[in-house]
C-alpha atoms as a PDB file:
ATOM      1  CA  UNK A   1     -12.224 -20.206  -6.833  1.00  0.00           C
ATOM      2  CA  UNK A   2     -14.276 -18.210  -4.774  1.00  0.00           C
ATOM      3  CA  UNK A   3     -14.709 -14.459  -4.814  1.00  0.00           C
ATOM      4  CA  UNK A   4     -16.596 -12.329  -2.332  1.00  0.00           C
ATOM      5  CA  UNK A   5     -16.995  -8.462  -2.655  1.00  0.00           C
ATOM      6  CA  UNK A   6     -18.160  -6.411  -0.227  1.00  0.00           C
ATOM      7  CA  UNK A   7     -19.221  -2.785  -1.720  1.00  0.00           C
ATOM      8  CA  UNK A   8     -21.763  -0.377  -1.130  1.00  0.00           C
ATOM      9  CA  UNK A   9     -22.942  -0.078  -4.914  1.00  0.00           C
ATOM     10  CA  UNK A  10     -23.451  -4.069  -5.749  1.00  0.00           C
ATOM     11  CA  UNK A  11     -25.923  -2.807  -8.580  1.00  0.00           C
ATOM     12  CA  UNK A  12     -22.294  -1.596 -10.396  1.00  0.00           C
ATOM     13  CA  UNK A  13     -21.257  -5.337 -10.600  1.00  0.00           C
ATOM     14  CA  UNK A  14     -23.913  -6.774 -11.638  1.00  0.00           C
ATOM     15  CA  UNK A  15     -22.785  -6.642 -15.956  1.00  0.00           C
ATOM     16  CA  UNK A  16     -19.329  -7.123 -15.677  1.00  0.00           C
ATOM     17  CA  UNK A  17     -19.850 -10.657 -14.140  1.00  0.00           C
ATOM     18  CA  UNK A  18     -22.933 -11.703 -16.188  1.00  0.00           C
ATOM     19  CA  UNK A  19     -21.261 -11.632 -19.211  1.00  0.00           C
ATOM     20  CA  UNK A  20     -18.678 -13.229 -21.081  1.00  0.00           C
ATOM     21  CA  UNK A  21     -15.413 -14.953 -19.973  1.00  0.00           C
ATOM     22  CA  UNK A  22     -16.715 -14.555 -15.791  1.00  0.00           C
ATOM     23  CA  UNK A  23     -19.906 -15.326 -16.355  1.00  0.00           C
ATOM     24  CA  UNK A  24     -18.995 -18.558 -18.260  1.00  0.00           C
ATOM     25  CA  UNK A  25     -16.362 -19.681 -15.555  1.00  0.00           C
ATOM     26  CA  UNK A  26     -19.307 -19.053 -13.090  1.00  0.00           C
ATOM     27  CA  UNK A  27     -21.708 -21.505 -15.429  1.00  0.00           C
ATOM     28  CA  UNK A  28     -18.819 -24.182 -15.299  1.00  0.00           C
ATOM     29  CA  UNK A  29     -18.330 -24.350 -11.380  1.00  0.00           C
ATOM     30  CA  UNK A  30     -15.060 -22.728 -12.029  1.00  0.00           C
ATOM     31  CA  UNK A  31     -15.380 -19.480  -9.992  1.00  0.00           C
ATOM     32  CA  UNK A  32     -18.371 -18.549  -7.197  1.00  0.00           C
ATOM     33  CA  UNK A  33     -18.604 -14.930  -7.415  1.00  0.00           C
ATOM     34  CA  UNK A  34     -20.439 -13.448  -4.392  1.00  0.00           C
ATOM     35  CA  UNK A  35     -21.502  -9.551  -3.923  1.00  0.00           C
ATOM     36  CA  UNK A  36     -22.261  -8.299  -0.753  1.00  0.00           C
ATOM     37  CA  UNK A  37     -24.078  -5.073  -0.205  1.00  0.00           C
ATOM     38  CA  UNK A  38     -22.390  -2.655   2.986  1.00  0.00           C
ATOM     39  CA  UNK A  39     -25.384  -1.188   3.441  1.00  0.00           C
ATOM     40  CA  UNK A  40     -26.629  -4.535   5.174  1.00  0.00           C
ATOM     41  CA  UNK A  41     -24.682  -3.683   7.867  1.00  0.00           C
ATOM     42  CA  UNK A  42     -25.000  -0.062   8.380  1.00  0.00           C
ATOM     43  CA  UNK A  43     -25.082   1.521  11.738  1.00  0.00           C
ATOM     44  CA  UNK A  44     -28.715   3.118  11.888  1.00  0.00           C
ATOM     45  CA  UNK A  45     -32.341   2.509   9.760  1.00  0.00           C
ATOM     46  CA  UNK A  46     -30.977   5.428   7.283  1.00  0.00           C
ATOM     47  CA  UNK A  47     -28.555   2.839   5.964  1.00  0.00           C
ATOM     48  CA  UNK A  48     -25.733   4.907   6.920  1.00  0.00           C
ATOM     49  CA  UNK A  49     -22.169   3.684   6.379  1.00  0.00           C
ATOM     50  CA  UNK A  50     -19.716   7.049   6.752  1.00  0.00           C
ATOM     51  CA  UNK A  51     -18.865   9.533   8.748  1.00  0.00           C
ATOM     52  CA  UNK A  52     -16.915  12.576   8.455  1.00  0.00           C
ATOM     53  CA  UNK A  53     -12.687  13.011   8.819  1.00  0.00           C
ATOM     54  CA  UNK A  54     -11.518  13.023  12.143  1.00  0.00           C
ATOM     55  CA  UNK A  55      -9.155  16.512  12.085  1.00  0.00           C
ATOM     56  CA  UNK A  56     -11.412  18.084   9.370  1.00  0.00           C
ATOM     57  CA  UNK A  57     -11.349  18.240   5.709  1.00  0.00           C
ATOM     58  CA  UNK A  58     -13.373  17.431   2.726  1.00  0.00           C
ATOM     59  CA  UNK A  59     -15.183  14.202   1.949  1.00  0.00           C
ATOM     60  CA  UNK A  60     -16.136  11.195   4.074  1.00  0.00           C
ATOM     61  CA  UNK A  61     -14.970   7.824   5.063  1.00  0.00           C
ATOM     62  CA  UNK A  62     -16.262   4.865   5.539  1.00  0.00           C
ATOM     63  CA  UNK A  63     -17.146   3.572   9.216  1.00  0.00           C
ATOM     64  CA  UNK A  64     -15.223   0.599  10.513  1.00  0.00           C
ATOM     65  CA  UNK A  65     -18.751  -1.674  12.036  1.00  0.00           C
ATOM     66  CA  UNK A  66     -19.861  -2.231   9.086  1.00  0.00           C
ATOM     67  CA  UNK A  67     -17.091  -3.350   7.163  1.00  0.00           C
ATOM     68  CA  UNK A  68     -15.634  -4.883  10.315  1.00  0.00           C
ATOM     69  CA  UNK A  69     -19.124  -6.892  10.410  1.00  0.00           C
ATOM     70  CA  UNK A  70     -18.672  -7.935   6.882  1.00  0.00           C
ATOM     71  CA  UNK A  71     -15.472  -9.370   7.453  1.00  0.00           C
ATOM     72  CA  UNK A  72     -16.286 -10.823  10.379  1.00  0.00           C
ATOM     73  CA  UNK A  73     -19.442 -12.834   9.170  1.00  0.00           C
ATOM     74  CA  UNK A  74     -17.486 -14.255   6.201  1.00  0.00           C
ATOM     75  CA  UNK A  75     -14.108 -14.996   7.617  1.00  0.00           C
ATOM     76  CA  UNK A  76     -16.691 -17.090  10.591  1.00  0.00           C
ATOM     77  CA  UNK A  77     -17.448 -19.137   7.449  1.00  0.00           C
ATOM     78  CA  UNK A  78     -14.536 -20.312   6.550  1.00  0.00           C
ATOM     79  CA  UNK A  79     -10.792 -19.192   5.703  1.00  0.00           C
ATOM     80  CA  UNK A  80      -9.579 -16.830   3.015  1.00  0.00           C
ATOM     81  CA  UNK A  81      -6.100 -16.690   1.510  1.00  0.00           C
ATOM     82  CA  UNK A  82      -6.490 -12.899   0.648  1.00  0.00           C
ATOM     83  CA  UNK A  83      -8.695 -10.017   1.926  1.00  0.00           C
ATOM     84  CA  UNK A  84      -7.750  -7.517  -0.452  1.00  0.00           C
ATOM     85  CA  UNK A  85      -8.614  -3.828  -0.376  1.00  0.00           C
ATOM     86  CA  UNK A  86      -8.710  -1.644  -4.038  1.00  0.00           C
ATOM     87  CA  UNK A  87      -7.150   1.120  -3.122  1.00  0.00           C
ATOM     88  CA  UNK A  88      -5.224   3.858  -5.457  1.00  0.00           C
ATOM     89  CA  UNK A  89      -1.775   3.136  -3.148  1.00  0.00           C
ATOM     90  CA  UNK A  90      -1.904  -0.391  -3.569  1.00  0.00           C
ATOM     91  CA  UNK A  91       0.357  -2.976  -5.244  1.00  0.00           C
ATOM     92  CA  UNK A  92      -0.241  -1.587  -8.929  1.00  0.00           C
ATOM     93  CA  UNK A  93      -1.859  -4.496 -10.736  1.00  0.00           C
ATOM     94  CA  UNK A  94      -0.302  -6.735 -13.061  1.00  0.00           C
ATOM     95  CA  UNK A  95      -0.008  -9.595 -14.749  1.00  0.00           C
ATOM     96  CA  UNK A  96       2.655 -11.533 -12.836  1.00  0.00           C
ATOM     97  CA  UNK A  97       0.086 -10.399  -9.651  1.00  0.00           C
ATOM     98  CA  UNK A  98      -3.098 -11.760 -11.308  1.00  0.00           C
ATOM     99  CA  UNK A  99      -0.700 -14.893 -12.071  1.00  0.00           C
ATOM    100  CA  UNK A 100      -0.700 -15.383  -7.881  1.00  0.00           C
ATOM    101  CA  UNK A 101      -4.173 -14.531  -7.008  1.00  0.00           C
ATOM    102  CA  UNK A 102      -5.454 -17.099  -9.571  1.00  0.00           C
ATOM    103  CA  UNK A 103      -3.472 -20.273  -7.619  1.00  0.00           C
ATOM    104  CA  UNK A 104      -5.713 -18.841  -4.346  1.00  0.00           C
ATOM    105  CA  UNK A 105      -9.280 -20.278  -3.316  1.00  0.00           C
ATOM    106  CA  UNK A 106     -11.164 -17.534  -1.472  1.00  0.00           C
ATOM    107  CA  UNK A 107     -10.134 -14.173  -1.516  1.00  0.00           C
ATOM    108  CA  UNK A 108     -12.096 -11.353  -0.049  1.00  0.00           C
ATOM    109  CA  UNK A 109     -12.406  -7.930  -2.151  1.00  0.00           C
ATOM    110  CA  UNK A 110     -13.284  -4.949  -0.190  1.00  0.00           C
ATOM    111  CA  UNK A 111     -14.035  -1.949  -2.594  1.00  0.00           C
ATOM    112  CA  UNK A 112     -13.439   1.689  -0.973  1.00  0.00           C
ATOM    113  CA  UNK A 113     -15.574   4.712  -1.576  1.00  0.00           C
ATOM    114  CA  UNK A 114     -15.203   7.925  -0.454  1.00  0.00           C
ATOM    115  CA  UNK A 115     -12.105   9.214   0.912  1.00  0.00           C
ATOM    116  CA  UNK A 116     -11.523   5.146   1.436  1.00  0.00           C
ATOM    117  CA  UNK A 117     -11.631   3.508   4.771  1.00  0.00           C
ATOM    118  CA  UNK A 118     -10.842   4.064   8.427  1.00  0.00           C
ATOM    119  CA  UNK A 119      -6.902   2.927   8.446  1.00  0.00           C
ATOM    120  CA  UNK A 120      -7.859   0.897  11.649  1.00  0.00           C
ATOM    121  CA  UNK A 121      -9.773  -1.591   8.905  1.00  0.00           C
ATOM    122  CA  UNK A 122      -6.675  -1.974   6.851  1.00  0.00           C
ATOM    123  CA  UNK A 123      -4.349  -2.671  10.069  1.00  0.00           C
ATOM    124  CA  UNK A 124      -6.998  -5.296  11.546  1.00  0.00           C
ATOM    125  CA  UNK A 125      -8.002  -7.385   8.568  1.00  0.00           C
ATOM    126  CA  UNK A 126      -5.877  -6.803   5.222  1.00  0.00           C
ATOM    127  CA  UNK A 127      -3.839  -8.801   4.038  1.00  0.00           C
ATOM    128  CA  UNK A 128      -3.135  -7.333   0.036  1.00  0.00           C
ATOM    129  CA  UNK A 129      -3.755  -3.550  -0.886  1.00  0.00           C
ATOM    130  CA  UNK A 130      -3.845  -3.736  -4.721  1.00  0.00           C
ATOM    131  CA  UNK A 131      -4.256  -0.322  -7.607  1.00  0.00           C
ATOM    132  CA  UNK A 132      -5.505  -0.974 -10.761  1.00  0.00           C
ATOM    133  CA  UNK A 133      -3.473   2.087 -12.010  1.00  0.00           C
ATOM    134  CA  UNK A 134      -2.246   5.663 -11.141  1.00  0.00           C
ATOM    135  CA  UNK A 135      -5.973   7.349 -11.320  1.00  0.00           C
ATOM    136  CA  UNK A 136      -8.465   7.871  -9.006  1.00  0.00           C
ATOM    137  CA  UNK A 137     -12.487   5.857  -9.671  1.00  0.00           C
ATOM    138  CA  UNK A 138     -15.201   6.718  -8.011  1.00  0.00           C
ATOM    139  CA  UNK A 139     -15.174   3.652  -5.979  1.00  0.00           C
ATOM    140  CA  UNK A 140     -13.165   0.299  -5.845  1.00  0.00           C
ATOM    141  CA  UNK A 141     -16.125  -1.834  -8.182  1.00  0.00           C
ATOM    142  CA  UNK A 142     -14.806  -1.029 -11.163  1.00  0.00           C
ATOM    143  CA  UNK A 143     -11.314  -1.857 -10.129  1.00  0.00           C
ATOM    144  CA  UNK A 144     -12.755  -5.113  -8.536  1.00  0.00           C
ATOM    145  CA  UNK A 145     -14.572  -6.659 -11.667  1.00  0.00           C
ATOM    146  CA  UNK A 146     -10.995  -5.708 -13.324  1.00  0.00           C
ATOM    147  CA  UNK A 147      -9.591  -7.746 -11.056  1.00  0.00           C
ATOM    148  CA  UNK A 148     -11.674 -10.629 -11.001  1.00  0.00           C
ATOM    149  CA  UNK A 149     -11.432 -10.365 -14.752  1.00  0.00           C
ATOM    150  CA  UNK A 150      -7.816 -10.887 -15.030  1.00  0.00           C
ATOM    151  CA  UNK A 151      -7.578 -13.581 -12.146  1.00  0.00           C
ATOM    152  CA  UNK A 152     -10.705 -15.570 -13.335  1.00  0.00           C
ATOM    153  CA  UNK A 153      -9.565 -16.013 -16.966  1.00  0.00           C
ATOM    154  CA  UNK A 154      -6.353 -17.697 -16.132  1.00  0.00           C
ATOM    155  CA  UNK A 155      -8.224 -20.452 -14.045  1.00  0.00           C
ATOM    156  CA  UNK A 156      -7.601 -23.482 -15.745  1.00  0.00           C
ATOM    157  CA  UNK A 157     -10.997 -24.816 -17.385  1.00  0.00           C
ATOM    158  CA  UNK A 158     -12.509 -21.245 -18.177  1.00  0.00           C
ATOM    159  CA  UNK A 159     -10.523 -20.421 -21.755  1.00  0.00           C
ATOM    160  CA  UNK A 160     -11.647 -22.990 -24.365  1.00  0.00           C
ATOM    161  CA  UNK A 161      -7.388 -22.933 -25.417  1.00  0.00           C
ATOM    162  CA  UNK A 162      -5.469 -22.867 -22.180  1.00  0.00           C
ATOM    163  CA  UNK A 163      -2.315 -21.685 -24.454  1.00  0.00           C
ATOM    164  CA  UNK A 164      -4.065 -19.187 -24.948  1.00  0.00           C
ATOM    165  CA  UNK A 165      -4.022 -17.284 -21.271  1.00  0.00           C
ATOM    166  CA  UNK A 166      -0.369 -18.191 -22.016  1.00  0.00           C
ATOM    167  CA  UNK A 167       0.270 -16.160 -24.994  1.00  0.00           C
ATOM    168  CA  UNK A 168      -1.365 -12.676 -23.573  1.00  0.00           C
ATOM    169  CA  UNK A 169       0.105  -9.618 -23.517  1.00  0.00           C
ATOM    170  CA  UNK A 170       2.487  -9.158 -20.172  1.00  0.00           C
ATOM    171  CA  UNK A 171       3.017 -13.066 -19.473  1.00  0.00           C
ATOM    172  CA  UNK A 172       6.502 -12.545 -20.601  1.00  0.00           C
ATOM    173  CA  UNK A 173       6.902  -9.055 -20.044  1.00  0.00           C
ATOM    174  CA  UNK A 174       6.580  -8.639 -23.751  1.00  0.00           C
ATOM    175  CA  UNK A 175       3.381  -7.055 -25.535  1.00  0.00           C
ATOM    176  CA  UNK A 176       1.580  -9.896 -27.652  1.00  0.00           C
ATOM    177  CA  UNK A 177       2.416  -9.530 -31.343  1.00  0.00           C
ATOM    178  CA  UNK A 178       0.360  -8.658 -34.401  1.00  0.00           C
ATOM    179  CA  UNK A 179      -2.373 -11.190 -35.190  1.00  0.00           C
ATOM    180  CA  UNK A 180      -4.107 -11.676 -38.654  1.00  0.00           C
ATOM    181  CA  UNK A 181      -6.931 -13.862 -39.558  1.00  0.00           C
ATOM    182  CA  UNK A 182      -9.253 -14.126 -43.163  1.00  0.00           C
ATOM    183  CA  UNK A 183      -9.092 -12.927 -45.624  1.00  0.00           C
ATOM    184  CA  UNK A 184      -5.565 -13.213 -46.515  1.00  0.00           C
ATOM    185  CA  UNK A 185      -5.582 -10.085 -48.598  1.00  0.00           C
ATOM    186  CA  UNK A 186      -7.672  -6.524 -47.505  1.00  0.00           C
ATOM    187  CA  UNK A 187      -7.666  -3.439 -49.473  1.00  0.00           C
ATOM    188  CA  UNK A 188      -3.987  -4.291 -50.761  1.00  0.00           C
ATOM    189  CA  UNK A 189      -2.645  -4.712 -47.962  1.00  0.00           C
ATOM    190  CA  UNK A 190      -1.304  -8.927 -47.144  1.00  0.00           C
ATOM    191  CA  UNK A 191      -0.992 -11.240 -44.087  1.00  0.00           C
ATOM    192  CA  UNK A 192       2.526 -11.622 -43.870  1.00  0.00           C
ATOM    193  CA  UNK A 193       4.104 -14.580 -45.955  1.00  0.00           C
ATOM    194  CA  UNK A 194       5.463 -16.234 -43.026  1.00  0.00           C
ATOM    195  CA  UNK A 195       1.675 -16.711 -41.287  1.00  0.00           C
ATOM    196  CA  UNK A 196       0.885 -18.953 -44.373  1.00  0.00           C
ATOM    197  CA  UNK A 197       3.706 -20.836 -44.671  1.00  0.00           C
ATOM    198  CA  UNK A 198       2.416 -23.670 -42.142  1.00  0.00           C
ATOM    199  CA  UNK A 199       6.363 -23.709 -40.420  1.00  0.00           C
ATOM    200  CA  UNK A 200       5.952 -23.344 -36.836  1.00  0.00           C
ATOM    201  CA  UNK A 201       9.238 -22.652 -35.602  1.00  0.00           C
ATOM    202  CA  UNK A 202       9.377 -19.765 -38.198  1.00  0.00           C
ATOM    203  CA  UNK A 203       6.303 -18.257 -37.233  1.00  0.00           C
ATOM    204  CA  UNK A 204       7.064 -18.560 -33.636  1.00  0.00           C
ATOM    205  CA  UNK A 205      10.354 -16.926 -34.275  1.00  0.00           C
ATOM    206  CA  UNK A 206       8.465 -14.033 -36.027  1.00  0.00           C
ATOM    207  CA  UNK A 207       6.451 -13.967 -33.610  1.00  0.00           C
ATOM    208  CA  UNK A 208       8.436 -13.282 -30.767  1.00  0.00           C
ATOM    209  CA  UNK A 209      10.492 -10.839 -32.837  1.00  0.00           C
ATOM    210  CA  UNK A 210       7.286  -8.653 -33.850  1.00  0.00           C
ATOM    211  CA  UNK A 211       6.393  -8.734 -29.920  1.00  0.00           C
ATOM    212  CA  UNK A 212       9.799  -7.163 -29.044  1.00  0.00           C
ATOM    213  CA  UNK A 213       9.707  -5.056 -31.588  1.00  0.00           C
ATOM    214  CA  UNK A 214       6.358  -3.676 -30.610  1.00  0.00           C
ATOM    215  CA  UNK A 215       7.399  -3.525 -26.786  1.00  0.00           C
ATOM    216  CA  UNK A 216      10.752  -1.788 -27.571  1.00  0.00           C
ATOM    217  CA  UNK A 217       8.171   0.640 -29.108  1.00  0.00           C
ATOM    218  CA  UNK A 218       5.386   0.943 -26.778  1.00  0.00           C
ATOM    219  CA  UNK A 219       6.648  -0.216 -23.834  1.00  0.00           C
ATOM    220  CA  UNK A 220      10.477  -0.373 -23.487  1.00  0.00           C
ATOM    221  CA  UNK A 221      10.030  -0.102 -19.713  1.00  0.00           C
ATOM    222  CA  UNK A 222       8.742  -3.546 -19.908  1.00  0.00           C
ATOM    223  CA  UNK A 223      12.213  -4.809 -21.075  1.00  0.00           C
ATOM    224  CA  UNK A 224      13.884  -3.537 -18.377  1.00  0.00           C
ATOM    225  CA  UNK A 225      18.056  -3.886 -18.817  1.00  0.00           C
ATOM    226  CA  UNK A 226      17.832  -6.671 -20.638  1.00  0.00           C
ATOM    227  CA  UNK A 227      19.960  -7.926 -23.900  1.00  0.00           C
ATOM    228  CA  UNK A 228      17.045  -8.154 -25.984  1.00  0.00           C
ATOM    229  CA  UNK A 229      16.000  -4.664 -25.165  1.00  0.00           C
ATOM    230  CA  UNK A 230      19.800  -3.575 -26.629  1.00  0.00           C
ATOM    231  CA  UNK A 231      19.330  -5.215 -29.904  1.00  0.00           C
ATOM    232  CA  UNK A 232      18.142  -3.237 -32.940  1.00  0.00           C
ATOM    233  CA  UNK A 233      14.805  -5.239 -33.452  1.00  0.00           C
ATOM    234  CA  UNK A 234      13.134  -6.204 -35.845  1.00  0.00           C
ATOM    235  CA  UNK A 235      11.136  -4.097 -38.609  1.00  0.00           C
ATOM    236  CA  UNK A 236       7.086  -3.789 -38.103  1.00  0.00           C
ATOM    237  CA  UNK A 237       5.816  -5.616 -42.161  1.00  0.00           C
END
């Protein structure tokens, strides 16, 4: 998969994608993650890239050339299935989304700053507006490596246990359930029986009954109307 982000503050990306999960999928050929900085294109030898609101008002916005030239230059290289703008009134992010976005090949991220863009941008060349969540970043970077952190994981190749993608938190619109590992016993307090017992269908049946139980708690909006979500539950051990 290929990944290209255009910002104007590439320095902010440089961590999240040298590190970890991304930066190992990069290692194994599995993603290409390229940053591009707006500045390159600015309209004058101060590196300008924003102007002021048209109709007055506080903040700025930026200009359409050089995003516009951005596009341009990369979309002459080849095609993209998605040229997707962060923005705070996009599609909210999650996890059936980053499901989608991680069967694509290229995909474009434009990070806003400022007041955002000029709206003529997001008419001409977007094709997915996508949130992160109902608050308001400085710019889109951060929102773009968590992005690209959610899609790139679920590429098959990058996890070292491809069940294990599967068994996250939000796959199927339950939270993920308690997990345990040595010792068995800490300060008095046990792994459950059932974890030791070696009987998988047992354990996956407590399994799935601790992550209802936790999402009736946490997050019964998950659930939805559904029957499960009617059902008493199960008791946290």
């Amino acid at each position: 998969m290929r990944i290209d982000i255009i910002t104007c503050q590439p320095e902010l990306l440089a961590s999240p994608f040298a590190h970890s999960i991304v930066k190992r999928a990069q290692d194994k050929g599995l993603a290409e993650i390229h940053v591009h900085d707006l500045r390159r294109h600015a309209i004058n030898k101060h590196g300008q890239i924003d102007d002021y609101v048209f109709g007055g008002g506080a903040g700025m916005v930026l200009r359409v050339e050089p995003i516009a030239a951005w596009l341009d230059e990369l979309l002459a290289q080849q095609p993209y299935d998605a040229v997707i703008y962060l923005t705070p009134d996009g599609e909210t992010l999650r996890q059936p989304l980053a499901n989608r976005l991680s069967l694509l090949t290229n995909v474009i991220l434009l990070c806003g700053h400022y007041k955002g863009i000029d709206e003529r941008l997001r008419a001409a060349y977007i094709t997915h507006e996508i949130s992160v969540g109902d608050y308001v970043l400085s710019g889109g970077e951060l929102g773009a490596a968590i992005l690209v952190d959610a899609v790139v994981r679920l590429l098959p190749g990058v996890l070292g246990n491809e069940e294990s993608a599967l068994s996250d938190s939000f796959q199927d619109d339950l939270l993920a359930p308690p997990v345990y590992t040595r010792p068995a016993e800490w300060r008095g307090q046990a792994v459950p029986a059932i974890l030791l017992s070696g009987n998988t269908p047992l354990i996956e049946e407590w399994r799935h009954a601790q992550a209802l139980a936790r999402t009736q708690a946490r997050r019964p909006d998950l659930l939805g109307d559904s029957e499960e979500k009617l059902g008493p539950g199960p008791v946290f051990p």
